[in-house]
Protein backbone atom coordinates (compact mmCIF):
# COMPACT_ATOMS: atom_id res chain seq x y z
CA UNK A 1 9.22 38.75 13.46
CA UNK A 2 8.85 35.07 14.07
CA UNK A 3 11.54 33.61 11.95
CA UNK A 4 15.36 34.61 12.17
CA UNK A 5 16.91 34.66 8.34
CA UNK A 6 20.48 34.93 9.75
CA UNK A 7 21.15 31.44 8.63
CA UNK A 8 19.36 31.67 5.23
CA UNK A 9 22.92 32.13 3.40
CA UNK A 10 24.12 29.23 4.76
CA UNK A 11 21.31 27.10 4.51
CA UNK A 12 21.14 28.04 0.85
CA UNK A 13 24.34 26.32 0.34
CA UNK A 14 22.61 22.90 1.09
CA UNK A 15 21.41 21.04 -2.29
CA UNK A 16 17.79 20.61 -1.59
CA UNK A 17 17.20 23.81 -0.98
CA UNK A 18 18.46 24.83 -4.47
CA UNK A 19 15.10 22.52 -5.90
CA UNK A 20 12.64 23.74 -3.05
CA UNK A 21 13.45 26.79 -1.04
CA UNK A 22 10.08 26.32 0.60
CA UNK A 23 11.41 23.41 2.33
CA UNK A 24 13.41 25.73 4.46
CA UNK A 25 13.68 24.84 7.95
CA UNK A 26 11.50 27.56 10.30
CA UNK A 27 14.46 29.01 13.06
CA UNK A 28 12.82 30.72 15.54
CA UNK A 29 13.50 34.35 16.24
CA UNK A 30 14.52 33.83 19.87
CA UNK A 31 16.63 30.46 18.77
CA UNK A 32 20.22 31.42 19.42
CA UNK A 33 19.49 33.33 22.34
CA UNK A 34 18.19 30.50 24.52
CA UNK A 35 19.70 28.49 26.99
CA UNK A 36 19.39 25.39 24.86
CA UNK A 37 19.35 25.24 20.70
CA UNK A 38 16.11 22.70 20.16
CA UNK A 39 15.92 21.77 16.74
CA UNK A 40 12.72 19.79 16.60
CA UNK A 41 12.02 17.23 13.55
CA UNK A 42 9.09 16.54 11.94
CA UNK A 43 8.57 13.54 9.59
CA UNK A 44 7.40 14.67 6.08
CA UNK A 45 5.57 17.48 4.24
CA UNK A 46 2.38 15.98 1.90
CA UNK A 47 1.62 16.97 -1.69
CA UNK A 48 -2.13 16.71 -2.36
CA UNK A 49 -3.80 13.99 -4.11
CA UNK A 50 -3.71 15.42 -7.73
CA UNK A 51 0.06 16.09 -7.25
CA UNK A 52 1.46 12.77 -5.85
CA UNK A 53 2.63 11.85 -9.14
CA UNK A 54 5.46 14.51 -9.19
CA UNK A 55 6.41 12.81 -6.00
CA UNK A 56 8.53 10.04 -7.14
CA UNK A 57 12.29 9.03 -5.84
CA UNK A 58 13.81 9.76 -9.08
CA UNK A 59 12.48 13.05 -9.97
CA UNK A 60 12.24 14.24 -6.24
CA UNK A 61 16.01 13.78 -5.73
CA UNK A 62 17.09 14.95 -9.15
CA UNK A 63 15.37 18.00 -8.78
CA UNK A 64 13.47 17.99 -12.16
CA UNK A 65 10.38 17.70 -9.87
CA UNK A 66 11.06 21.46 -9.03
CA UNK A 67 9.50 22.64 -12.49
CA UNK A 68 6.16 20.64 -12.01
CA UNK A 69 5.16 22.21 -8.92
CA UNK A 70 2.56 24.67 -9.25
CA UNK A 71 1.80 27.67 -6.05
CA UNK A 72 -0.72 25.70 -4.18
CA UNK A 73 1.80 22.27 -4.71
CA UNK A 74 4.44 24.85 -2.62
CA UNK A 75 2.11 25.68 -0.08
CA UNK A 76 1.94 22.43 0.94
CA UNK A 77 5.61 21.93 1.27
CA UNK A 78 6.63 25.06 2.96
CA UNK A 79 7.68 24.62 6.55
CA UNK A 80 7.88 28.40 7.47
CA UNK A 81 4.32 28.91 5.93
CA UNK A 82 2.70 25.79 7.80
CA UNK A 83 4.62 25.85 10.95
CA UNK A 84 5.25 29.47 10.96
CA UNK A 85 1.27 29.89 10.12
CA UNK A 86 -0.23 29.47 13.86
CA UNK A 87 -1.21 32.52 16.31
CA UNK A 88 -1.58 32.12 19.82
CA UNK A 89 -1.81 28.16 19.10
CA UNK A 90 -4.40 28.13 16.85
CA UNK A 91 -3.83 27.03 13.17
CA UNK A 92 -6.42 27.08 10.39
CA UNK A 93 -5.83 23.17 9.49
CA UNK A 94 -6.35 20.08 11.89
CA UNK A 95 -3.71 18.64 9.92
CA UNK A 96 -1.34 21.27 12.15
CA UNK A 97 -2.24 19.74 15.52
CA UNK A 98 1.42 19.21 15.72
CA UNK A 99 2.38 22.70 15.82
CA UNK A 100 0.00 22.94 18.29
CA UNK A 101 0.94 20.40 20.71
CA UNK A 102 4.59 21.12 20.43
CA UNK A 103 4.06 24.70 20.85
CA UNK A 104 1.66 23.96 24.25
CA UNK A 105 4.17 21.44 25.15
CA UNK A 106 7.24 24.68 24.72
CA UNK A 107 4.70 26.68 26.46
CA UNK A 108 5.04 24.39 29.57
CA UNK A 109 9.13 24.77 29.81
CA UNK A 110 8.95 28.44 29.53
CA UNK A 111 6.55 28.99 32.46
CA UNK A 112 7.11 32.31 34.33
CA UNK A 113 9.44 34.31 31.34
CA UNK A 114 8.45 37.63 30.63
CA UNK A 115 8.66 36.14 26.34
CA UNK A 116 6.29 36.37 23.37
CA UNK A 117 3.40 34.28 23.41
CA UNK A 118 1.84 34.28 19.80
CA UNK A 119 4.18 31.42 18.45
CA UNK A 120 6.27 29.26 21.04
CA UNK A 121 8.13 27.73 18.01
CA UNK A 122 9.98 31.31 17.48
CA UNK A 123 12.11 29.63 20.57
CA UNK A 124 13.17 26.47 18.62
CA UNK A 125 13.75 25.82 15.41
CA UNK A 126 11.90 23.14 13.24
CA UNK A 127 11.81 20.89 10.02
CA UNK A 128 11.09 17.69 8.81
CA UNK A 129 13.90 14.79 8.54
CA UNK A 130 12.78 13.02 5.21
CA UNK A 131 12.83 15.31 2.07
CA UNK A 132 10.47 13.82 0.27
CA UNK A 133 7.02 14.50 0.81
CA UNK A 134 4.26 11.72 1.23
CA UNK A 135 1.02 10.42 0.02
CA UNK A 136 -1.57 12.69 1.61
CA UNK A 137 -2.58 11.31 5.24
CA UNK A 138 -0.08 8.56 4.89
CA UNK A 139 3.24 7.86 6.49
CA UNK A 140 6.38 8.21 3.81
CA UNK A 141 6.74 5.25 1.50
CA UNK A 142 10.17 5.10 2.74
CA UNK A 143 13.21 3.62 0.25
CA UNK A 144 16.63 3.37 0.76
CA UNK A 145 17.04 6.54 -1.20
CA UNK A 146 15.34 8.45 1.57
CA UNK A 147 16.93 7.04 4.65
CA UNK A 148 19.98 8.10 2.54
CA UNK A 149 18.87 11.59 1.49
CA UNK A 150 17.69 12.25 5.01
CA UNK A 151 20.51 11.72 6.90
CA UNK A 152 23.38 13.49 4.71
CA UNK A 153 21.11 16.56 5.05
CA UNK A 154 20.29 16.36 8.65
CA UNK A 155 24.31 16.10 9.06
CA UNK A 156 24.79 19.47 6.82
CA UNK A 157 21.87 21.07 9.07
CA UNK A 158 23.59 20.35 12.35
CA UNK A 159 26.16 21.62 11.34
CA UNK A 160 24.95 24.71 10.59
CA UNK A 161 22.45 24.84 13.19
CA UNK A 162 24.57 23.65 15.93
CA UNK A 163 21.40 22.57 18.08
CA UNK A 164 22.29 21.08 21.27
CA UNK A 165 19.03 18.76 21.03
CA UNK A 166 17.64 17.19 18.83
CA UNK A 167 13.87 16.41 19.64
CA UNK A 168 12.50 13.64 16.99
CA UNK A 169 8.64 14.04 17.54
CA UNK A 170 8.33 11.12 15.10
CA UNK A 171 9.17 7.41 15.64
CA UNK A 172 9.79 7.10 12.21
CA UNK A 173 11.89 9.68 11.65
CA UNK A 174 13.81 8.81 15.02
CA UNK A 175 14.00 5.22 13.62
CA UNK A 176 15.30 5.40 10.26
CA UNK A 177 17.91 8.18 12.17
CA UNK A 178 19.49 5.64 14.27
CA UNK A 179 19.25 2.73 12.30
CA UNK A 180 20.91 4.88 9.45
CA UNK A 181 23.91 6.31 11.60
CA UNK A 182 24.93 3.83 14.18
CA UNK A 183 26.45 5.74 16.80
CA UNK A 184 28.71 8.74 14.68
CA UNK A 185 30.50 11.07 16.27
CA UNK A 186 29.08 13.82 14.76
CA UNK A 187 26.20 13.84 17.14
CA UNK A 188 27.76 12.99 20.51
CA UNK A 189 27.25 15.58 22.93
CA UNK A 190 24.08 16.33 21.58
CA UNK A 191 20.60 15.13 23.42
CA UNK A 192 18.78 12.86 21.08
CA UNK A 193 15.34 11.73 21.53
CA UNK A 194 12.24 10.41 19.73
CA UNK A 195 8.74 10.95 20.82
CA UNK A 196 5.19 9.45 19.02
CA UNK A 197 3.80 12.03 16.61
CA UNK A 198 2.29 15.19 18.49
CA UNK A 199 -1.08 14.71 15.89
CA UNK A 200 -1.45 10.81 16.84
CA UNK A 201 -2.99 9.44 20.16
CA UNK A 202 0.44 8.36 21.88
CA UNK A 203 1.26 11.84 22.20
CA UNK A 204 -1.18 11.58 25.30
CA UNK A 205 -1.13 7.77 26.02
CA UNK A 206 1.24 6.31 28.60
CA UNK A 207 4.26 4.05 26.72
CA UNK A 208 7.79 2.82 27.11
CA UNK A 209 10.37 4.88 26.31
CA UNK A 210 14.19 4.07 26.32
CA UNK A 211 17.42 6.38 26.83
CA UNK A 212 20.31 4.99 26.84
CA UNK A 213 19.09 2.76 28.78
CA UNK A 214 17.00 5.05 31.30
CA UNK A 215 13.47 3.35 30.46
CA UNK A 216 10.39 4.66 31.69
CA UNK A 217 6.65 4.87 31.24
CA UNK A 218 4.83 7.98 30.41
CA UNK A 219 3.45 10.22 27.62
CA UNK A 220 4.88 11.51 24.40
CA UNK A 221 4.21 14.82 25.68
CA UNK A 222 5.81 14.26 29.12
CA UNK A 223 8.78 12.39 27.34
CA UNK A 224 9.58 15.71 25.25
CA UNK A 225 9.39 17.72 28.40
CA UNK A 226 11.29 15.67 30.08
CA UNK A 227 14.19 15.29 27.79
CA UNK A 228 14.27 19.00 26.88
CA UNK A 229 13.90 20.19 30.30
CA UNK A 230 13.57 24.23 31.20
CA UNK A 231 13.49 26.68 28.60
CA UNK A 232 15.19 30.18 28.87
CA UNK A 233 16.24 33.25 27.36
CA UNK A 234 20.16 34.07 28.06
């Protein structure tokens, strides 16, 4: 099984999973039993064209949005059936290239362990930061609402989740992170990064990235791997 459901009763406690249980973060199988606890954030789901008016702030966040959904408006929001939908790297939409580039990127930390290789994201667990889904093939409209929204779940997730990093492989999503928070306390002691996202050109293309003040020049991809470091099972 690819997915562990241990944390399903807790995660149901969280709001916006009452509205859209398909919205469920994907926790890998192997998850708790590695030597680190990656949680790895996306940036939005998409609702398709014909749908994007049941999209809007208000509704979204009240939940009455819930009811106008139809199965194939689901599909498209349901991290454990898009992430969770690749086998041995491949994935029947281009639109997934970044499953596929974080899972090759996974595959490269866990070099030499004797682990299952159908779907390196059952070592990790993954969603995506801003609840609301976007315009098809656009970047999220982003309103104060959201930043909001985002960042009082992402708190509830952690601590749930308990990751001990926290791999933003979205600059947006990293962004809107840090420029909501400032520098709480809930996440110190906790590895924070933000990469480009895995589906856009700077995932392979040398740029600047900053630590804490460690800066350096290098790939997306070799940023992630860097700041994760070795994968194992314990």
């Amino acid at each position: 099984m690819l997915q562990d459901i241990t944390y399903d009763q807790q995660l149901s406690i969280l709001p916006h999973y009452h509205h859209y249980p398909e919205m469920l973060p994907l926790i890998g199988s192997h998850y708790r039993q590695m030597n680190k606890q990656v949680l790895v954030i996306g940036e939005s789901h998409y609702l398709r064209k014909d749908s994007e008016e049941k999209r809007t702030v208000a509704s979204w966040y009240d939940g009455s949005a819930a009811a106008m959904l139809d199965d194939e408006d689901r599909s498209w929001i349901h991290t454990r059936g898009t992430a969770g939908s690749g086998i041995n790297q491949r994935y029947g939409s281009r639109a997934f290239s970044i499953y596929r580039n974080v899972e090759n990127a996974i595959k490269d930390l866990i070099k030499n362990e004797d682990v299952q290789e159908d779907n390196y994201l059952r070592y990790v667990a993954y969603y995506n930061y801003f609840l609301r889904p976007a315009k098809t093939g656009l970047s999220l409209d982003l309103t104060p609402q959201d930043r909001l929204r985002a960042y009082e779940h992402i708190v509830a997730l952690v601590d749930i989740l308990q990751p001990t990093h926290l791999a933003f492989v979205s600059k947006l999503s990293y962004n809107a992170f840090w420029k909501f928070h400032g520098e709480s306390p809930k996440f110190y002691r906790r590895e924070i990064f933000g990469t480009a996202h895995p589906g856009c050109p700077w995932w392979n293309a040398v740029h600047n990235h900053d630590y804490w003040g460690e800066k350096d020049r290098m790939t997306s991809r070799a940023w992630f791997l860097r700041r994760v470091g070795r994968l194992s099972l314990v």
